[in-house]
N, C-alpha and C. Protein backbone atom coordinates (compact mmCIF):
# COMPACT_ATOMS: atom_id res chain seq x y z
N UNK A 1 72.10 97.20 115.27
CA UNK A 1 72.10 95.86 115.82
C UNK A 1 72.60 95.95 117.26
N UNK A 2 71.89 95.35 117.78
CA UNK A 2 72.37 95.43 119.45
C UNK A 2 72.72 93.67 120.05
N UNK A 3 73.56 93.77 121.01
CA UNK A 3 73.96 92.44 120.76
C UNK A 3 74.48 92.19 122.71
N UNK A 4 73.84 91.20 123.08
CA UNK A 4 74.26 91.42 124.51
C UNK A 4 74.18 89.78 124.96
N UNK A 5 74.59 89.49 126.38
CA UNK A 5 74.94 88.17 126.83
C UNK A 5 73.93 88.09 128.07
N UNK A 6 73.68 87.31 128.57
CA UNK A 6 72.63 86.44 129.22
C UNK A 6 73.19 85.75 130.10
N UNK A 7 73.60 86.10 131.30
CA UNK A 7 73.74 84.68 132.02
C UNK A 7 72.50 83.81 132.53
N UNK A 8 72.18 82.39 131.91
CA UNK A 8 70.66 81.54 132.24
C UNK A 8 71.12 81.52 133.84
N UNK A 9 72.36 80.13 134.13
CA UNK A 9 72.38 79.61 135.16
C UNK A 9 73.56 79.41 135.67
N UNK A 10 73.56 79.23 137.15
CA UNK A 10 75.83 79.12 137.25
C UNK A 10 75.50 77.89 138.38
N UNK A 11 76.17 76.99 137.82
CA UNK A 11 76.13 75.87 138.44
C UNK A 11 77.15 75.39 139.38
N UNK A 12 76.94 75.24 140.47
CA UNK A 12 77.80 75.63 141.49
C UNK A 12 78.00 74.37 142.91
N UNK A 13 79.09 73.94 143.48
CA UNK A 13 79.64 72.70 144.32
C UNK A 13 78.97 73.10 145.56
N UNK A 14 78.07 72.63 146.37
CA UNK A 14 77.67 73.01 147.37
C UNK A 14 78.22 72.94 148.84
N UNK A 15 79.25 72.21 148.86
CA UNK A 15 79.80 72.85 149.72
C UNK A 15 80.49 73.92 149.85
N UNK A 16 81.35 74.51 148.81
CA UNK A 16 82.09 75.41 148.83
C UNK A 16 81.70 76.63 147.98
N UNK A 17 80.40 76.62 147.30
CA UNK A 17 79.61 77.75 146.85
C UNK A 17 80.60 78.02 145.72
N UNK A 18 81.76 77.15 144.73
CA UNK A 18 82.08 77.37 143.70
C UNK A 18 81.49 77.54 142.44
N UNK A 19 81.58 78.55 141.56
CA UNK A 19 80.60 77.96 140.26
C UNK A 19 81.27 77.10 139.79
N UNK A 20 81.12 75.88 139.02
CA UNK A 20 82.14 75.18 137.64
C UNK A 20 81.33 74.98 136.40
N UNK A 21 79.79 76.12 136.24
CA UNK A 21 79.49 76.21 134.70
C UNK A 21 78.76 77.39 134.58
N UNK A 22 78.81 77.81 133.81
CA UNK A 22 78.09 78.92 133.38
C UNK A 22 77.05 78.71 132.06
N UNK A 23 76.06 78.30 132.11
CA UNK A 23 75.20 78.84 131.13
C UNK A 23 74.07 80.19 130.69
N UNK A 24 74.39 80.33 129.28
CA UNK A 24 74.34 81.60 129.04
C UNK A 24 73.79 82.05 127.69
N UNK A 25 73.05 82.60 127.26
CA UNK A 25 72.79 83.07 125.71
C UNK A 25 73.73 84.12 125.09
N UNK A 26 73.81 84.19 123.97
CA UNK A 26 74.60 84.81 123.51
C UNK A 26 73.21 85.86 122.33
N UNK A 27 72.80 86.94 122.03
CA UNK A 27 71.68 87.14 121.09
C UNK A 27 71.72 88.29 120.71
N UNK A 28 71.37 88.52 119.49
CA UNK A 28 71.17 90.16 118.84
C UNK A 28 69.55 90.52 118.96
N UNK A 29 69.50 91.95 118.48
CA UNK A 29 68.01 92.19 117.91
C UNK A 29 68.36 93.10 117.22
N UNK A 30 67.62 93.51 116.13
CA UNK A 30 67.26 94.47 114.69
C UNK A 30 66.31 94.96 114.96
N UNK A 31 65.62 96.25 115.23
CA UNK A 31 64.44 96.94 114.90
C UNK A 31 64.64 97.65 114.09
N UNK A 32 63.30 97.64 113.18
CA UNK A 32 63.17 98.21 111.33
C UNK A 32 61.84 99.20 111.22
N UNK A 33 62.44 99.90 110.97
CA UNK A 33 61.54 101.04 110.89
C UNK A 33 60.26 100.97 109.39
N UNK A 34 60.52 100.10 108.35
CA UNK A 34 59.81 99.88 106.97
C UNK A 34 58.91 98.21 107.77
N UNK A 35 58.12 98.22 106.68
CA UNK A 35 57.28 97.10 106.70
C UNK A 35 56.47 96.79 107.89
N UNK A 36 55.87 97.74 108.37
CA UNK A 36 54.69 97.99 109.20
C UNK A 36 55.81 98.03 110.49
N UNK A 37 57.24 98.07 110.97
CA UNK A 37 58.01 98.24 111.85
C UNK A 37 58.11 96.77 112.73
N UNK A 38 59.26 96.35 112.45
CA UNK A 38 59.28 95.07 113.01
C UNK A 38 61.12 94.48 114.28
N UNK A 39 60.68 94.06 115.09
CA UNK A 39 62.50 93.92 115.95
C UNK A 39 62.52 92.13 115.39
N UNK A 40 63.43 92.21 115.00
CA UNK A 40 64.41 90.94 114.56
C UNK A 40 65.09 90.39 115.40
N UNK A 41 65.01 89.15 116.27
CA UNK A 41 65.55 88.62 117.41
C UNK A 41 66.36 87.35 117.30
N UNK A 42 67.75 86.87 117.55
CA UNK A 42 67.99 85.81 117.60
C UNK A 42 68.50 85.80 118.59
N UNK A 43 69.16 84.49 119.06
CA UNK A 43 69.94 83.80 120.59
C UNK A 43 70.54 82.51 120.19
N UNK A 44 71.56 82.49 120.37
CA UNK A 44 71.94 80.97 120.80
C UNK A 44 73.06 80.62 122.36
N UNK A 45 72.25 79.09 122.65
CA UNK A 45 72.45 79.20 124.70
C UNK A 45 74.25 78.11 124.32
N UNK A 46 74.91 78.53 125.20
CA UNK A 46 75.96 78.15 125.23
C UNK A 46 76.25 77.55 126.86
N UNK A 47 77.04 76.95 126.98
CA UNK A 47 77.54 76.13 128.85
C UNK A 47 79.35 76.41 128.32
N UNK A 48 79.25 76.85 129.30
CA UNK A 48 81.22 77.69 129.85
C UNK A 48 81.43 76.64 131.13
N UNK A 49 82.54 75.93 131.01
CA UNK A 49 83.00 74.75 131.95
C UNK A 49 84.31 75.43 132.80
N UNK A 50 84.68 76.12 133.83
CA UNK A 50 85.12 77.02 135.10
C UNK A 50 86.33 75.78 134.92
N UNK A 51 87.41 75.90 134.47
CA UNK A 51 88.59 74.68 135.07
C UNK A 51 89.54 75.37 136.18
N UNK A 52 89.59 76.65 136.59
CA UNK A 52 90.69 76.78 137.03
C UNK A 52 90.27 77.80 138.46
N UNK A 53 90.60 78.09 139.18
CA UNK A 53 90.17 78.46 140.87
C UNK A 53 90.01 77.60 141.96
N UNK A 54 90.06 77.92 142.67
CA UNK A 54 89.44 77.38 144.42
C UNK A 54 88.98 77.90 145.13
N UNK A 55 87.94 77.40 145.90
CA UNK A 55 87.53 78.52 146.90
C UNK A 55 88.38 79.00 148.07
N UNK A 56 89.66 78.12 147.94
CA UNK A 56 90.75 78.83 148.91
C UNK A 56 91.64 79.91 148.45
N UNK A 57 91.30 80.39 147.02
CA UNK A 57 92.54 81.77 146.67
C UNK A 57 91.59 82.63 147.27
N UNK A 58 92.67 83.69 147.24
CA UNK A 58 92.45 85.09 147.86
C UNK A 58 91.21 85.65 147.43
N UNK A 59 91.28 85.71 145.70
CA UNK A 59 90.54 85.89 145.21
C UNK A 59 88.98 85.71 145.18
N UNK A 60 88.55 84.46 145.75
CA UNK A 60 87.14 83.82 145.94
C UNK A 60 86.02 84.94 146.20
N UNK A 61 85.37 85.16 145.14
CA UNK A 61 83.89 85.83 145.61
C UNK A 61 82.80 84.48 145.87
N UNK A 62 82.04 84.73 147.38
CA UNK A 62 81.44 84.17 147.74
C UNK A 62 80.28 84.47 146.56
N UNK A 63 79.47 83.42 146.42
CA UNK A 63 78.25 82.96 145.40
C UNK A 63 77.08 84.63 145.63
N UNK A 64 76.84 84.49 147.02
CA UNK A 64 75.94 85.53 147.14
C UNK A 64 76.98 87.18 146.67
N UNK A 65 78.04 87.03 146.61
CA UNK A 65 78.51 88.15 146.10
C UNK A 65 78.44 88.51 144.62
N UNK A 66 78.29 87.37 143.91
CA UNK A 66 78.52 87.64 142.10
C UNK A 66 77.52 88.28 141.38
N UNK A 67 77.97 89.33 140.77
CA UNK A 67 77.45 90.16 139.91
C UNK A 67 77.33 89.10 138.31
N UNK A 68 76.58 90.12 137.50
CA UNK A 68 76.31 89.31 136.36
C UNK A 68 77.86 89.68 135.68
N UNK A 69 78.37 91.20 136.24
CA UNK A 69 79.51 91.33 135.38
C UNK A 69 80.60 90.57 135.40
N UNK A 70 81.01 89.98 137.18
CA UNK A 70 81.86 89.92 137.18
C UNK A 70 82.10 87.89 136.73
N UNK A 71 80.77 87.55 136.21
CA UNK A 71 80.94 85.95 136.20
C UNK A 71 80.87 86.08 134.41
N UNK A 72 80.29 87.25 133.43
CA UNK A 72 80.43 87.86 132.02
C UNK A 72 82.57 87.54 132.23
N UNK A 73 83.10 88.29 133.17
CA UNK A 73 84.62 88.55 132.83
C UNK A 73 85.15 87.17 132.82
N UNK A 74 84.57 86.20 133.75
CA UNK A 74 85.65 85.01 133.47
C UNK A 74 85.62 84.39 132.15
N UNK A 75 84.71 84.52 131.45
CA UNK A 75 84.94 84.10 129.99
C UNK A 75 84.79 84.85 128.92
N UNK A 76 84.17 86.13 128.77
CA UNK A 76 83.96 86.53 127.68
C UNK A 76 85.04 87.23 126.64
N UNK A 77 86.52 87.40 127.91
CA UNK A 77 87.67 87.42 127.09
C UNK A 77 88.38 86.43 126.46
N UNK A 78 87.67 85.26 127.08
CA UNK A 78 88.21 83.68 126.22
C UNK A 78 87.63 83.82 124.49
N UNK A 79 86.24 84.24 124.48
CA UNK A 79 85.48 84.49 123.12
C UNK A 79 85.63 85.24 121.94
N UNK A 80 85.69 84.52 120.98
CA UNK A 80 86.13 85.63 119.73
C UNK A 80 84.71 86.18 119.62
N UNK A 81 84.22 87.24 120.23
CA UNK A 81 83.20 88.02 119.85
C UNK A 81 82.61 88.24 118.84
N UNK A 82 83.23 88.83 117.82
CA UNK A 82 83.01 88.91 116.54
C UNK A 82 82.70 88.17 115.56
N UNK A 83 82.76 86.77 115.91
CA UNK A 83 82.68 85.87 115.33
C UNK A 83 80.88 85.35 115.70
N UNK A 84 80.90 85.24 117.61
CA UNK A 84 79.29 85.44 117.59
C UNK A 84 78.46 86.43 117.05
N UNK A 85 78.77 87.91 117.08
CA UNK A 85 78.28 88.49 116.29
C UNK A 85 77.82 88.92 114.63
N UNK A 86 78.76 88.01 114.49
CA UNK A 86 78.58 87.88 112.73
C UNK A 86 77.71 86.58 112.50
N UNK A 87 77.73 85.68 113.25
CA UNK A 87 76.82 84.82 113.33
C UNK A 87 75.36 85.06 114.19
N UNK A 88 75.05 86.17 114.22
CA UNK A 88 73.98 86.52 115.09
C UNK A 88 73.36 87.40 114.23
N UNK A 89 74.43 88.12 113.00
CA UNK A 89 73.99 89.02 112.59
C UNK A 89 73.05 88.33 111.17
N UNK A 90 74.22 87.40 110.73
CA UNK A 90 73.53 86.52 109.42
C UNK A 90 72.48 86.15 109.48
N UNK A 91 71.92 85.20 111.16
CA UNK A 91 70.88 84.97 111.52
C UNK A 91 69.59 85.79 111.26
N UNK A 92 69.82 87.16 111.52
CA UNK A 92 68.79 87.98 111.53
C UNK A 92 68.74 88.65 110.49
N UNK A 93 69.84 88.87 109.43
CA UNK A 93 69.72 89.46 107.88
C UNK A 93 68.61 87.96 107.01
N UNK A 94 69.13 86.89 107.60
CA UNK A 94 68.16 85.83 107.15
C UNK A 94 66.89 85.60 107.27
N UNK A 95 66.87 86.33 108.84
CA UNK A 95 65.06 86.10 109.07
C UNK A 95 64.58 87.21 108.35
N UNK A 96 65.35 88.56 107.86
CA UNK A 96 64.40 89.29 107.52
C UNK A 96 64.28 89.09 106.00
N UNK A 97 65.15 88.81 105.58
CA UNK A 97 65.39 88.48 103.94
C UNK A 97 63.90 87.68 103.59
N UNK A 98 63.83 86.60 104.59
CA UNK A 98 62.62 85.55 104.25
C UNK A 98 61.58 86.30 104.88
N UNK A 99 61.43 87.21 105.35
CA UNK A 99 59.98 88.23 105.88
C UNK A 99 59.63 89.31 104.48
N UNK A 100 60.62 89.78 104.36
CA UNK A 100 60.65 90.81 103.45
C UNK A 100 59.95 90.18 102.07
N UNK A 101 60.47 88.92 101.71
CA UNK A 101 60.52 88.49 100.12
C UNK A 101 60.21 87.10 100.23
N UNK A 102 59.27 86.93 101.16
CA UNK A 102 58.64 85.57 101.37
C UNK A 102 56.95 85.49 101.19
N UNK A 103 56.82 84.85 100.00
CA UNK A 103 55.15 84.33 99.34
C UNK A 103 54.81 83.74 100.56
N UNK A 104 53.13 84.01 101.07
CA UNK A 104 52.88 83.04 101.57
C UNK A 104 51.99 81.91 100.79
N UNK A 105 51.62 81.21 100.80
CA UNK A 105 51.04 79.89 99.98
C UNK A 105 49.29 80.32 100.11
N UNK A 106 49.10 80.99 101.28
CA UNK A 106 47.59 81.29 100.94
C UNK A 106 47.11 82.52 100.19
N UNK A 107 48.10 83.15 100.04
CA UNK A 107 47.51 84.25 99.28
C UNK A 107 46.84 84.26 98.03
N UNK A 108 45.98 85.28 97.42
CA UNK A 108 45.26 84.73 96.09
C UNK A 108 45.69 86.08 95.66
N UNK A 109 45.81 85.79 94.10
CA UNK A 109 45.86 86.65 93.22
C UNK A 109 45.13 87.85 93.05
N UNK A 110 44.00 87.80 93.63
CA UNK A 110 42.96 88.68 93.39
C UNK A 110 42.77 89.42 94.64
């Protein structure tokens, strides 16, 4: 299972090139080597609300400076990880459960 983060969009004060949101996916994938070989994909998009900085600390990376990593660090130590991942993982033990052992309605007996 592989499991990685997405930043969509960083929404940002235009005068002072602050971000104050981050939206972002959170998503796994499964590739299966049985049943003609298939990757198992889920995502769910999340918005991260920035309460605390200014563009006057020391600190301030200008907008054109931000990496995907370094706008990943302002929140992803806020996140119980494991918790998206177990919910990412159920997701995709579910889609395959219903691939694997799912009738379809047109099939015929014969």
């Amino acid at each position: 299972m592989e499991y990685k983060f997405e930043i969509k969009k960083l929404i940002s004060e235009k005068s002072t090139g602050m971000v104050t949101s981050v939206d972002y996916y959170f998503g796994a994938s499964h590739a299966v080597a049985y049943n003609g070989g298939f990757t198992y994909v889920t995502s769910e998009r999340f918005n991260y609300v920035l309460t605390t900085g200014s563009s006057s600390d020391e600190s301030f990376i200008q907008y054109n400076n931000l990496t995907e990593d370094i706008v990943l660090s302002w929140f992803t130590g806020s996140l119980n990880v494991s918790t998206l991942q177990n919910n990412a993982s159920s997701s995709i033990a579910a889609q395959e459960y219903s691939i694997v052992n799912e009738v379809s309605i047109n099939e015929k007996p014969w």
